[in-house]
PDB file of N, CA and C in Angstrom:
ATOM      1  N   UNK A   1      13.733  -6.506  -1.803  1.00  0.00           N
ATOM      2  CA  UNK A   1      14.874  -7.340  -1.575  1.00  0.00           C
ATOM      3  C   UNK A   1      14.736  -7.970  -0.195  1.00  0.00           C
ATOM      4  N   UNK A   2      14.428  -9.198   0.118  1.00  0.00           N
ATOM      5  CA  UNK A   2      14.587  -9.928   1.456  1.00  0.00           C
ATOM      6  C   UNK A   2      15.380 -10.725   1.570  1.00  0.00           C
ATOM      7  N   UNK A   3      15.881 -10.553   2.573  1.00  0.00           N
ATOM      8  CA  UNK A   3      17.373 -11.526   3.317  1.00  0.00           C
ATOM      9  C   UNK A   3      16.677 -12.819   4.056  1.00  0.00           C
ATOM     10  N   UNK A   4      17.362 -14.028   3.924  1.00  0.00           N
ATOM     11  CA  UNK A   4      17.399 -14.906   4.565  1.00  0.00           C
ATOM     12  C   UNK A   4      16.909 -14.935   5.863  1.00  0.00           C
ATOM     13  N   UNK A   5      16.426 -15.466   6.532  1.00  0.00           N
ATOM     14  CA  UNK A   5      16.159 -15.497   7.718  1.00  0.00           C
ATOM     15  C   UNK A   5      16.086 -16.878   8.748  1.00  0.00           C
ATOM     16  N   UNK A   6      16.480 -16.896   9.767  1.00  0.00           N
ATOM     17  CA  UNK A   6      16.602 -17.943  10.676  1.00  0.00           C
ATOM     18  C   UNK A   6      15.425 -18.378  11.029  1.00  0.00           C
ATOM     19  N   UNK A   7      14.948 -19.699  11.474  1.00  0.00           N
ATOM     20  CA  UNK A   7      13.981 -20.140  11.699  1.00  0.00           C
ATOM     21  C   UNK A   7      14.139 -21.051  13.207  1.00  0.00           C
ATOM     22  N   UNK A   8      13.641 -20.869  14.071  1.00  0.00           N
ATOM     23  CA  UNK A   8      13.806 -21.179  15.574  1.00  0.00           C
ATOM     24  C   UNK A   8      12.674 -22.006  15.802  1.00  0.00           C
ATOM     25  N   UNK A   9      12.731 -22.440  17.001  1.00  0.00           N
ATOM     26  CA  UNK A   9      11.537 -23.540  17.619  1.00  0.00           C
ATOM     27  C   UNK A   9      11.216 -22.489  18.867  1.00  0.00           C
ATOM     28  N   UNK A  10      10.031 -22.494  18.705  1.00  0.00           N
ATOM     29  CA  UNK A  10       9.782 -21.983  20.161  1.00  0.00           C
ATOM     30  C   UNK A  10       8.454 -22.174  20.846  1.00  0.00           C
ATOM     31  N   UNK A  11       8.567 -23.499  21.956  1.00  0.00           N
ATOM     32  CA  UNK A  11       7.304 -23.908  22.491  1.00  0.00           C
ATOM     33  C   UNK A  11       6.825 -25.157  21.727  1.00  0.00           C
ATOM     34  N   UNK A  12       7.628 -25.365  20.899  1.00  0.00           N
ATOM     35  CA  UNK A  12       7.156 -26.509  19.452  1.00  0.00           C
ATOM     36  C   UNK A  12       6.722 -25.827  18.433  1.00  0.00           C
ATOM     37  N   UNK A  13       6.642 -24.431  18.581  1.00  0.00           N
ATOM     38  CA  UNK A  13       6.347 -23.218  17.342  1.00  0.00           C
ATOM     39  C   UNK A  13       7.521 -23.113  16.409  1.00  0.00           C
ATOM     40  N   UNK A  14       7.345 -23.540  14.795  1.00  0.00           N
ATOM     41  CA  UNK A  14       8.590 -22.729  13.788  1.00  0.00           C
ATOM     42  C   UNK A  14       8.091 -21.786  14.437  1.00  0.00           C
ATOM     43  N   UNK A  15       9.181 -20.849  14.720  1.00  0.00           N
ATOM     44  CA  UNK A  15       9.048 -18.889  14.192  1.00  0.00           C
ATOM     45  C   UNK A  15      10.240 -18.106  13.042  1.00  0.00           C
ATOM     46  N   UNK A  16       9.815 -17.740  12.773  1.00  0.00           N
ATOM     47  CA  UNK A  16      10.898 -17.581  10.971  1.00  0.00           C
ATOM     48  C   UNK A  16      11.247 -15.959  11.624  1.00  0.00           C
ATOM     49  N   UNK A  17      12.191 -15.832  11.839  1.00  0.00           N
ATOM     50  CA  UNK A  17      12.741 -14.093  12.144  1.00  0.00           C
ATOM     51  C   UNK A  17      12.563 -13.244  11.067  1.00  0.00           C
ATOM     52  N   UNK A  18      11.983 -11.820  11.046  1.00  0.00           N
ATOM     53  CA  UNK A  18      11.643 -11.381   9.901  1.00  0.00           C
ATOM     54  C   UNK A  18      12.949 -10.709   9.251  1.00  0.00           C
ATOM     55  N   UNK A  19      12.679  -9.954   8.076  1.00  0.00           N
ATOM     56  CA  UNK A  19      14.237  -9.285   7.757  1.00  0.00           C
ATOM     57  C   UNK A  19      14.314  -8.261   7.977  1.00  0.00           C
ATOM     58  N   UNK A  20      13.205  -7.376   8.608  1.00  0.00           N
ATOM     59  CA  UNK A  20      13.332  -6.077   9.187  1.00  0.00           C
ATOM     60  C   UNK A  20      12.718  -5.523   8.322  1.00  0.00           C
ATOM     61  N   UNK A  21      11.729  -5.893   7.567  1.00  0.00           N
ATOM     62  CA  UNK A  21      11.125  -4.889   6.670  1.00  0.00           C
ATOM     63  C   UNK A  21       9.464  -6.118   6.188  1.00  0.00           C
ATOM     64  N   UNK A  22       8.766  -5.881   6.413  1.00  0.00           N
ATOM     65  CA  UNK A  22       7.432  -6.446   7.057  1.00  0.00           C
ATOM     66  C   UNK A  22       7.276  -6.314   5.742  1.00  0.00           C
ATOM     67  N   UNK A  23       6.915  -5.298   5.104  1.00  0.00           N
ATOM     68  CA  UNK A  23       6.504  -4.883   3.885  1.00  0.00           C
ATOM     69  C   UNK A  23       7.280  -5.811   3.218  1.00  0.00           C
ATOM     70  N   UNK A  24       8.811  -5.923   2.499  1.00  0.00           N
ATOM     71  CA  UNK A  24       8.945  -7.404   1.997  1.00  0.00           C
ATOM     72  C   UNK A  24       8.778  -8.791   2.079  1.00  0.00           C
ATOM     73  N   UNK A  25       8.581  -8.585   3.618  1.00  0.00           N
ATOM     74  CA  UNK A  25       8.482 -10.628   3.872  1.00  0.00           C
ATOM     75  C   UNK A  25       6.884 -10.978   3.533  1.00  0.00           C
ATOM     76  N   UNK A  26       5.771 -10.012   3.555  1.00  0.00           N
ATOM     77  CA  UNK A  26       4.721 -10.153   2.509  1.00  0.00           C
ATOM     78  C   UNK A  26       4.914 -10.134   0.978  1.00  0.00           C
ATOM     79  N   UNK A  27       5.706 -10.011   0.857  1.00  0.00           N
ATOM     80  CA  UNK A  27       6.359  -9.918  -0.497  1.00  0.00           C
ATOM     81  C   UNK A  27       5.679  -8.908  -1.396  1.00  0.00           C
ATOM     82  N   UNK A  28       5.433  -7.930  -0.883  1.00  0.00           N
ATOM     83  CA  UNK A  28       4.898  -6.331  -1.697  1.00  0.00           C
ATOM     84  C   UNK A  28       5.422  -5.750  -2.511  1.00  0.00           C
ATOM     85  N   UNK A  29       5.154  -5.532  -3.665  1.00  0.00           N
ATOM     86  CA  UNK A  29       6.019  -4.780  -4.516  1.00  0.00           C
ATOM     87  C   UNK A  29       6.432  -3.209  -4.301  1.00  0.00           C
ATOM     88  N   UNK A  30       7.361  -3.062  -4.124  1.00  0.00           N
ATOM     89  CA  UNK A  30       7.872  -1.445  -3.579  1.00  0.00           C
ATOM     90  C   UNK A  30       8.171  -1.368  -2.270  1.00  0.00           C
ATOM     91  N   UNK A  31       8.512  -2.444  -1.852  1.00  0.00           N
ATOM     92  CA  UNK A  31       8.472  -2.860  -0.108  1.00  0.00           C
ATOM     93  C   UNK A  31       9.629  -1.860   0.476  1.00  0.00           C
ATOM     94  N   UNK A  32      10.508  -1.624   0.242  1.00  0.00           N
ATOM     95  CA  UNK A  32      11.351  -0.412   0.550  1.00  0.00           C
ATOM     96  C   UNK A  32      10.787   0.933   0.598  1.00  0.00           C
ATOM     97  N   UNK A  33      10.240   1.191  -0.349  1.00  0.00           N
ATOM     98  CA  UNK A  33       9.349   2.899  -0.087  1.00  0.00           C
ATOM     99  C   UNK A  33       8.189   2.716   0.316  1.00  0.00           C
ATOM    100  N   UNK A  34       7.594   1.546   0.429  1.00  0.00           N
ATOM    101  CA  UNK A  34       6.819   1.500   1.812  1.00  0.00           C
ATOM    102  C   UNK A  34       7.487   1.354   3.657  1.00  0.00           C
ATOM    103  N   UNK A  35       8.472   0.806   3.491  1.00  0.00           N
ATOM    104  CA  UNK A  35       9.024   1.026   4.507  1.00  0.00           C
ATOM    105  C   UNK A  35       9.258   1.983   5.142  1.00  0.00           C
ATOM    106  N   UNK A  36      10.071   3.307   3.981  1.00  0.00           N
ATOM    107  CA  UNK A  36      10.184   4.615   3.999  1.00  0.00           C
ATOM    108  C   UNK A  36       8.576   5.574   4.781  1.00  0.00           C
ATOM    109  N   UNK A  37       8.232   5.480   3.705  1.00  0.00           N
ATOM    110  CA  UNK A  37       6.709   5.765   3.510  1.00  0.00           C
ATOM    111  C   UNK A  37       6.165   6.475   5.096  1.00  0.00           C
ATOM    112  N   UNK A  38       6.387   4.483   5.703  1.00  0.00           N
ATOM    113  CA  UNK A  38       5.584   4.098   6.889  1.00  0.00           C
ATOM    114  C   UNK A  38       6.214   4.984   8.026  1.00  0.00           C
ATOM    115  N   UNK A  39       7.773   5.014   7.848  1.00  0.00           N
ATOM    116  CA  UNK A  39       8.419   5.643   8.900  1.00  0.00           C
ATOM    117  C   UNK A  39       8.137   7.259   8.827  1.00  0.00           C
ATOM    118  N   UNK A  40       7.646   7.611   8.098  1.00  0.00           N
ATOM    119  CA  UNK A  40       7.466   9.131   7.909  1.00  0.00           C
ATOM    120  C   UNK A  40       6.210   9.540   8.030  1.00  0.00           C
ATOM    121  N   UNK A  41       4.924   8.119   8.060  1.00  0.00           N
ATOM    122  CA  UNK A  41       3.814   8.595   8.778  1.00  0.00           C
ATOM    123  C   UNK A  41       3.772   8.540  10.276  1.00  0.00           C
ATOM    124  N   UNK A  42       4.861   7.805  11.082  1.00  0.00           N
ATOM    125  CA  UNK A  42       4.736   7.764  12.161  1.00  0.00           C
ATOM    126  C   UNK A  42       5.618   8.634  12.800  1.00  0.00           C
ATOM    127  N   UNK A  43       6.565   9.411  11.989  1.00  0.00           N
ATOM    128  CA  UNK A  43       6.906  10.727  12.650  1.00  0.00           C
ATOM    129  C   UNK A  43       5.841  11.994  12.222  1.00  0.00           C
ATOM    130  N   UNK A  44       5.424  11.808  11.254  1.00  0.00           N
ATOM    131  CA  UNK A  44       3.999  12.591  11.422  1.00  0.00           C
ATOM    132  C   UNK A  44       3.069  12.199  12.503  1.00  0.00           C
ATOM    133  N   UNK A  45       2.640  11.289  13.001  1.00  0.00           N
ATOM    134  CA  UNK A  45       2.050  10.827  14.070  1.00  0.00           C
ATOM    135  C   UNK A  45       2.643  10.924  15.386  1.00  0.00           C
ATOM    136  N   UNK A  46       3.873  11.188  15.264  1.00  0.00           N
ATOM    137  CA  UNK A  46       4.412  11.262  17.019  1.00  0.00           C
ATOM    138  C   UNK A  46       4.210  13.051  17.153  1.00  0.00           C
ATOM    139  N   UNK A  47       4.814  13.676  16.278  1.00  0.00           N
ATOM    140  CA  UNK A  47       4.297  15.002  15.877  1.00  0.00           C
ATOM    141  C   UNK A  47       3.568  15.906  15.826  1.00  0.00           C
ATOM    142  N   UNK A  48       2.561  14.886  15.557  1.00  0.00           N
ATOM    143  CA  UNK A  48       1.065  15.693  16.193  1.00  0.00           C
ATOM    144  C   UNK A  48       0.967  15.530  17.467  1.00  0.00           C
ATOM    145  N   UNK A  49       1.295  13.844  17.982  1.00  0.00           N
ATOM    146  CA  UNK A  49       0.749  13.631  19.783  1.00  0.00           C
ATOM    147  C   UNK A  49       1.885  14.697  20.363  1.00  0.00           C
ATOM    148  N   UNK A  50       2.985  15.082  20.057  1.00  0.00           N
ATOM    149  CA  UNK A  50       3.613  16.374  20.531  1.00  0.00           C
ATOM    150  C   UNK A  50       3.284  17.694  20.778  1.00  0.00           C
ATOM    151  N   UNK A  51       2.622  17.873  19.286  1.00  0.00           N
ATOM    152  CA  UNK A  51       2.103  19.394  19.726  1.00  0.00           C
ATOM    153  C   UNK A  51       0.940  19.118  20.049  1.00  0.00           C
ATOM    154  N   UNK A  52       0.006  17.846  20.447  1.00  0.00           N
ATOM    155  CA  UNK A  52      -1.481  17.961  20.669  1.00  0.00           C
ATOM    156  C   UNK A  52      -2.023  18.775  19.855  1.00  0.00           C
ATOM    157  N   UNK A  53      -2.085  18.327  18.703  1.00  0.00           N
ATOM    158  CA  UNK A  53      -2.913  18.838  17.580  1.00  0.00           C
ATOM    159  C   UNK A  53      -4.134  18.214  16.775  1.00  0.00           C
ATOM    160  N   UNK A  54      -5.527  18.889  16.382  1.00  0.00           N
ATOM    161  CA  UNK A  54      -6.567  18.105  16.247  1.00  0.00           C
ATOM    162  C   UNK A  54      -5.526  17.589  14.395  1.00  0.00           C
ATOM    163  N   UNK A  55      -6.244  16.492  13.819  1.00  0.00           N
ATOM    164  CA  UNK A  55      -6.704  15.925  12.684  1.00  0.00           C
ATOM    165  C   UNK A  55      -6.286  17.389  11.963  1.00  0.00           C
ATOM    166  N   UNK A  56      -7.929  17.836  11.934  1.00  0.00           N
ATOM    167  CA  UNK A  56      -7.864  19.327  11.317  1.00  0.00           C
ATOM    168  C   UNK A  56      -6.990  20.263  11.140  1.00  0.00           C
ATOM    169  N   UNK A  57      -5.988  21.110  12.409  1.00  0.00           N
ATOM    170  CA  UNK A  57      -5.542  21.481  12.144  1.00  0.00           C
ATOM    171  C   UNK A  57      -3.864  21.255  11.592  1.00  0.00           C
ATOM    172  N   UNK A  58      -3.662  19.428  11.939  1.00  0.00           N
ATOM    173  CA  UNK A  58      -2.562  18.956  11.200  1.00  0.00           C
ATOM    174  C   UNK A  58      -2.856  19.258   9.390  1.00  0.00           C
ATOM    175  N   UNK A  59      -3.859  18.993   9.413  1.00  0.00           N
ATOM    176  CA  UNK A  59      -4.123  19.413   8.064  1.00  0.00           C
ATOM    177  C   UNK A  59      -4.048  20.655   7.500  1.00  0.00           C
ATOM    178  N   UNK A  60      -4.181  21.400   8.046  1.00  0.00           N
ATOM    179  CA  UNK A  60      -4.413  22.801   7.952  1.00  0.00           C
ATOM    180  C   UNK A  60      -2.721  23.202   7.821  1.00  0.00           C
ATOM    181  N   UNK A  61      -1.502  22.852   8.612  1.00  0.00           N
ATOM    182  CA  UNK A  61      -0.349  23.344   8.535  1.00  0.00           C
ATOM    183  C   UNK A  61      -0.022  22.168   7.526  1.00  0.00           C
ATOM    184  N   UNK A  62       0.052  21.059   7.025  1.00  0.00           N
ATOM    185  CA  UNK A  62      -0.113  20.090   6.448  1.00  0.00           C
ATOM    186  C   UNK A  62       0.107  20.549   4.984  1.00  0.00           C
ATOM    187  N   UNK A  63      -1.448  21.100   4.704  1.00  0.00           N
ATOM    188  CA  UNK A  63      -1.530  21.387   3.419  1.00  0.00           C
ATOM    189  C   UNK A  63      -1.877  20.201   2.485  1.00  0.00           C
ATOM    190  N   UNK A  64      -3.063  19.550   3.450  1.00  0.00           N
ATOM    191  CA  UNK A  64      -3.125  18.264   2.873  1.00  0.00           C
ATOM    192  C   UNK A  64      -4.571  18.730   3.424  1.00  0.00           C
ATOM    193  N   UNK A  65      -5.973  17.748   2.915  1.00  0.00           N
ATOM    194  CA  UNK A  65      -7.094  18.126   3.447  1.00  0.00           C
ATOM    195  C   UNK A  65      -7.265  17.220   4.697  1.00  0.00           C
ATOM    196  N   UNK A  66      -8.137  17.047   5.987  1.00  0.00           N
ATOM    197  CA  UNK A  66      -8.502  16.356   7.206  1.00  0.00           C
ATOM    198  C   UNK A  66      -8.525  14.882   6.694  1.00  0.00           C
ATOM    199  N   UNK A  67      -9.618  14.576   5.569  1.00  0.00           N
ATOM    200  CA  UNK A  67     -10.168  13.181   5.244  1.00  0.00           C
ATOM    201  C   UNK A  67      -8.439  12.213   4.937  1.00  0.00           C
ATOM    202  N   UNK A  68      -7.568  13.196   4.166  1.00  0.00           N
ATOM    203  CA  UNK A  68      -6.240  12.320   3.826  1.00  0.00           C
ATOM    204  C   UNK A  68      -5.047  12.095   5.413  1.00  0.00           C
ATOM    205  N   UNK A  69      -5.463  13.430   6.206  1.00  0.00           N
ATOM    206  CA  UNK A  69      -5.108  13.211   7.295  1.00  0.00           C
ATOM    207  C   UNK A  69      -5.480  11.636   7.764  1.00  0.00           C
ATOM    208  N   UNK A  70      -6.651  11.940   7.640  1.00  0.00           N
ATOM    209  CA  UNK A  70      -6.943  10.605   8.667  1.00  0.00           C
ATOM    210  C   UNK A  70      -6.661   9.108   8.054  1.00  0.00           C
ATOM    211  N   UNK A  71      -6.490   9.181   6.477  1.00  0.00           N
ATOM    212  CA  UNK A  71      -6.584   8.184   6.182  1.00  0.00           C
ATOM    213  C   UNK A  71      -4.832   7.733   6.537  1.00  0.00           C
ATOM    214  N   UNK A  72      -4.389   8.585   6.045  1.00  0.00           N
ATOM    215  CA  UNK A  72      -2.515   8.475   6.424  1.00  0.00           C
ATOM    216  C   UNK A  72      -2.351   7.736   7.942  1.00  0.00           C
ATOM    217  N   UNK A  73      -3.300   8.217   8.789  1.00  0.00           N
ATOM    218  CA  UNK A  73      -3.062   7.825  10.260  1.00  0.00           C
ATOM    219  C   UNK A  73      -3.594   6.728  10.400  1.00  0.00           C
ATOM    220  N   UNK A  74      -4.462   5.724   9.552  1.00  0.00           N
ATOM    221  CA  UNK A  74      -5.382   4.426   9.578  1.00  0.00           C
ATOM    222  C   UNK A  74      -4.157   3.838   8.879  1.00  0.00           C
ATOM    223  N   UNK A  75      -3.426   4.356   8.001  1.00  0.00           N
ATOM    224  CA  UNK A  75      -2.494   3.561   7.094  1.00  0.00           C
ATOM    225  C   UNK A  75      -2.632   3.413   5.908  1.00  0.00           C
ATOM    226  N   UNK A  76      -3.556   3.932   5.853  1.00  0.00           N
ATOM    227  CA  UNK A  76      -3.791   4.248   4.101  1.00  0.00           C
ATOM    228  C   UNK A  76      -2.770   5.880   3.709  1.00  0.00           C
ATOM    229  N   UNK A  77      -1.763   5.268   3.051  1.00  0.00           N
ATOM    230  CA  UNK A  77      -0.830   6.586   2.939  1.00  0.00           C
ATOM    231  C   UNK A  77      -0.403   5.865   1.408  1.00  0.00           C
ATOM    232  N   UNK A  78      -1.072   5.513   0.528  1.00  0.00           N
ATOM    233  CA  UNK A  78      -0.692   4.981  -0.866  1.00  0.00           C
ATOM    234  C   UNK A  78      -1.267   6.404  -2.077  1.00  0.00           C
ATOM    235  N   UNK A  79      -1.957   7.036  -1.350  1.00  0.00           N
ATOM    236  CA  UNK A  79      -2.125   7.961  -2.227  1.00  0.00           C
ATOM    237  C   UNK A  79      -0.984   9.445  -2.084  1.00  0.00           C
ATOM    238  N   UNK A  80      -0.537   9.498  -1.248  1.00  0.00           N
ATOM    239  CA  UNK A  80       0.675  10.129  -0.723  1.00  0.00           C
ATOM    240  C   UNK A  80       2.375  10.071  -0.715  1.00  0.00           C
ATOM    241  N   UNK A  81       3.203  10.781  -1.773  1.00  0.00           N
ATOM    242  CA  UNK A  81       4.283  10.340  -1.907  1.00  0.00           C
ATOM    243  C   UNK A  81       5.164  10.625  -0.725  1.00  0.00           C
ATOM    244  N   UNK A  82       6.021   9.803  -1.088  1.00  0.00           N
ATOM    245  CA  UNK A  82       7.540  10.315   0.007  1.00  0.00           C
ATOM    246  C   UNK A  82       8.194  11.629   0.148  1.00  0.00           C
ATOM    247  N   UNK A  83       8.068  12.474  -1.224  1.00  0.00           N
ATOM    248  CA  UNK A  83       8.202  13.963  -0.984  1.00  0.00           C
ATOM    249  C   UNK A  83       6.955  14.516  -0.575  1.00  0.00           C
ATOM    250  N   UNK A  84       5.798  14.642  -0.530  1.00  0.00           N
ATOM    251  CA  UNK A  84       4.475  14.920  -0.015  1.00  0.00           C
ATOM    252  C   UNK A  84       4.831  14.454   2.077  1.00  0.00           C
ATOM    253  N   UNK A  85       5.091  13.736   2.068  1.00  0.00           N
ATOM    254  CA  UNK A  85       4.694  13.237   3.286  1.00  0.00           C
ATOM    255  C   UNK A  85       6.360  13.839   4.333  1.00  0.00           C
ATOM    256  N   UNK A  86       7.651  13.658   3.117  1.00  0.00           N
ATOM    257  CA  UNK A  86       8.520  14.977   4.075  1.00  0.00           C
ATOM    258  C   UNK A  86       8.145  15.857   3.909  1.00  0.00           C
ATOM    259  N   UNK A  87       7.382  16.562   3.217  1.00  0.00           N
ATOM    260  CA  UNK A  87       6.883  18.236   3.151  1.00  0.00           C
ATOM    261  C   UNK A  87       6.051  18.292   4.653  1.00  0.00           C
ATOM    262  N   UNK A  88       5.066  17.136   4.620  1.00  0.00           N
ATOM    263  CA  UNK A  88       4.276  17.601   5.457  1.00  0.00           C
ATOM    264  C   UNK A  88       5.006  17.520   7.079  1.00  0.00           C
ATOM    265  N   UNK A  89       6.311  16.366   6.647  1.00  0.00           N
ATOM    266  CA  UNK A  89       7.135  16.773   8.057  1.00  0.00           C
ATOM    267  C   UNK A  89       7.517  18.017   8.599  1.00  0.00           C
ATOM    268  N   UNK A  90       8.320  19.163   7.327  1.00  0.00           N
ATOM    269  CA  UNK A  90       8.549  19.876   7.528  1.00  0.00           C
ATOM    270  C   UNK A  90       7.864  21.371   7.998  1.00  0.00           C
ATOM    271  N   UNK A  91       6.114  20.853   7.548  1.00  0.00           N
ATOM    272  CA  UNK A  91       5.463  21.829   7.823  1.00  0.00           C
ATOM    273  C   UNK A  91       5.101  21.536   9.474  1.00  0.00           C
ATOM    274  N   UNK A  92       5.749  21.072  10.028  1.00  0.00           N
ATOM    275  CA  UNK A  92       5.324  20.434  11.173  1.00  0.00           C
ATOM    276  C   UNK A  92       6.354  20.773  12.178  1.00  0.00           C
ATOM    277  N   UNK A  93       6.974  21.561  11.387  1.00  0.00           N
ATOM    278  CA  UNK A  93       8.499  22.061  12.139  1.00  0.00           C
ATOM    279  C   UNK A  93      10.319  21.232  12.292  1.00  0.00           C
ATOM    280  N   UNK A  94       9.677  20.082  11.326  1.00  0.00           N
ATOM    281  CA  UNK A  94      10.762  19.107  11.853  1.00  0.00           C
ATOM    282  C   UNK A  94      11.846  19.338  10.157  1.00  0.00           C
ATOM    283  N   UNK A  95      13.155  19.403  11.105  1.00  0.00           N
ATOM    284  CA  UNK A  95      14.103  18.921   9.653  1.00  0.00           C
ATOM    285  C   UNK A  95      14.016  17.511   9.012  1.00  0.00           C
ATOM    286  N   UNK A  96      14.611  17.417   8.045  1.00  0.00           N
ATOM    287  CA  UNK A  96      14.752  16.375   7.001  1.00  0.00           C
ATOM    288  C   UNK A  96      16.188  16.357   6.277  1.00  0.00           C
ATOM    289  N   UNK A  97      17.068  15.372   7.133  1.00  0.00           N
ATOM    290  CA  UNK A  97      18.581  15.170   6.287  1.00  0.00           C
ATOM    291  C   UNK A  97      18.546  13.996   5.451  1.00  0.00           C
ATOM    292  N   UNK A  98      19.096  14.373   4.336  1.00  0.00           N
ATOM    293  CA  UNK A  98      19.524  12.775   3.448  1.00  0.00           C
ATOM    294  C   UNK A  98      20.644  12.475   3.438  1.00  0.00           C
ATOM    295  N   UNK A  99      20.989  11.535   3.519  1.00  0.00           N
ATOM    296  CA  UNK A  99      22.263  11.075   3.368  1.00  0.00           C
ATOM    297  C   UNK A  99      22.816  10.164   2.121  1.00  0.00           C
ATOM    298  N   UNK A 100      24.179  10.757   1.477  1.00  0.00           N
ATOM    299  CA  UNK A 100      23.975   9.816   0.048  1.00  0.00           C
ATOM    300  C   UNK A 100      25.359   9.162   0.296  1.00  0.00           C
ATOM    301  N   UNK A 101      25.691   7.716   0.800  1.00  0.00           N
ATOM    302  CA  UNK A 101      27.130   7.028   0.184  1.00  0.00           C
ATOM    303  C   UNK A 101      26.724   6.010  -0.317  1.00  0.00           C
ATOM    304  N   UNK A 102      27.972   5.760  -0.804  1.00  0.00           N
ATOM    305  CA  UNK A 102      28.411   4.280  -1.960  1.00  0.00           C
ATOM    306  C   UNK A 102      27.601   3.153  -1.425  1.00  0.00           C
ATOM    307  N   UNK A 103      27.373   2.551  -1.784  1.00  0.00           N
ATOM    308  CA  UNK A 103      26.625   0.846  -1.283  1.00  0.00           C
ATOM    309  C   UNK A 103      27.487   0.253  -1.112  1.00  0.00           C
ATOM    310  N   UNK A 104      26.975  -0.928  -0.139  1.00  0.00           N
ATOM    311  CA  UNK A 104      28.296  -1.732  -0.012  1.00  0.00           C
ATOM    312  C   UNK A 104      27.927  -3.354  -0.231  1.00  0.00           C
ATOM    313  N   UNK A 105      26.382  -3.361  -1.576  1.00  0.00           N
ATOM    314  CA  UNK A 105      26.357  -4.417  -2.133  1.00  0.00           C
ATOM    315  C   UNK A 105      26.229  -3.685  -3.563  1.00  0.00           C
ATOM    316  N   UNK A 106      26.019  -4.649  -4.639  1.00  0.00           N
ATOM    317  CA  UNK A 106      26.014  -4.133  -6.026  1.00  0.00           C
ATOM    318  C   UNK A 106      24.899  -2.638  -6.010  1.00  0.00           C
ATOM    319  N   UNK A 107      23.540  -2.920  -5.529  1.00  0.00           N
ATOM    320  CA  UNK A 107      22.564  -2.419  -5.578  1.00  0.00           C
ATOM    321  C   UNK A 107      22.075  -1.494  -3.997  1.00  0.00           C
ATOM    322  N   UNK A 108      22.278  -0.247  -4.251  1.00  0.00           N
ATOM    323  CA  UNK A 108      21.724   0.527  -2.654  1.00  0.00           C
ATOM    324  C   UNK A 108      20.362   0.587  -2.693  1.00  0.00           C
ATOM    325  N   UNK A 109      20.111   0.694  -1.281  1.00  0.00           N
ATOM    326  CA  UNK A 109      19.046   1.102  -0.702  1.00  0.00           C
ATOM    327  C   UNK A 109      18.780   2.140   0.095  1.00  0.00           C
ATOM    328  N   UNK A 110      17.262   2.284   0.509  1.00  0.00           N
ATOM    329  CA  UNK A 110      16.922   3.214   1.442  1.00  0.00           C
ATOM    330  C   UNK A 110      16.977   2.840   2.744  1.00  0.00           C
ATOM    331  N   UNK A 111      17.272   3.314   4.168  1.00  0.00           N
ATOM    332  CA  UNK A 111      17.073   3.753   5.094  1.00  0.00           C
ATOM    333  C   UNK A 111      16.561   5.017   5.219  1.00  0.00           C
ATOM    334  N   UNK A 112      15.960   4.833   6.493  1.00  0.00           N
ATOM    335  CA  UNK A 112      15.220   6.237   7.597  1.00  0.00           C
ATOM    336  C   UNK A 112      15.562   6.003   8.676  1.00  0.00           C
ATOM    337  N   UNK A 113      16.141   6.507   9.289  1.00  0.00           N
ATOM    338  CA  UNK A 113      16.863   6.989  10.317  1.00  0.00           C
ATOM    339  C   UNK A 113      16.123   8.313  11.193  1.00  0.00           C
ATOM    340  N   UNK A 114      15.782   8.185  12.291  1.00  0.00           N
ATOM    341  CA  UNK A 114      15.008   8.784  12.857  1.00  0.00           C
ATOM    342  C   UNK A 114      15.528   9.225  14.198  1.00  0.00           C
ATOM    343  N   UNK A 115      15.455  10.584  14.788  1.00  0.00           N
ATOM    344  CA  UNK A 115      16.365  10.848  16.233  1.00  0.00           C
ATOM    345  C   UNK A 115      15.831  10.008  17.036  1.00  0.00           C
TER     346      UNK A 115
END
């Protein structure tokens, strides 16, 4: 789902403002749980630079093998679901809240919300 967006001059440059979700304004199919996705490899990634942890042994508490480690951290995280990838948050020590209300267009969506 992408929203409208403003289009500015800048320098004699169009620049088209994005809608906050990169993954739709390429127009990707599933662009929302990639959005998701993305935000939950990069709290896996701040996570590790926290505890200074190799590849390996993220994997190792993970429960995922090194090679998918690394590929998750290049950005290849398509073989990896959204419950796979909060598990591996949680093996990492971190909670995971969901939050469920009403929409406040016909159709809800996801957010991630991050401390």
């Amino acid at each position: 789902m992408t929203k409208k967006t403003a289009v500015r001059t800048i320098n004699g440059v169009d620049v088209e403002m994005g809608s906050g979700n990169v993954f739709a304004d390429l127009g990707l199919p599933d662009a929302d749980k990639l959005k998701i996705k993305s935000g939950l490899v990069i709290e896996i990634t701040k996570a590790m630079r926290t505890m200074d942890i190799t590849q390996k042994a993220a994997a190792e508490r993970m429960g995922i093998s090194q090679p998918k480690v690394s590929a998750m951290l290049r950005g290849d995280f398509t073989n990896l679901s959204e419950r796979k990838l909060m598990d591996c948050l949680n093996r990492l020590g971190y909670d995971i809240e969901i939050k469920v209300r009403p929409a406040t267009e016909p159709v809800g969506h996801l957010v991630l919300a991050t401390a």
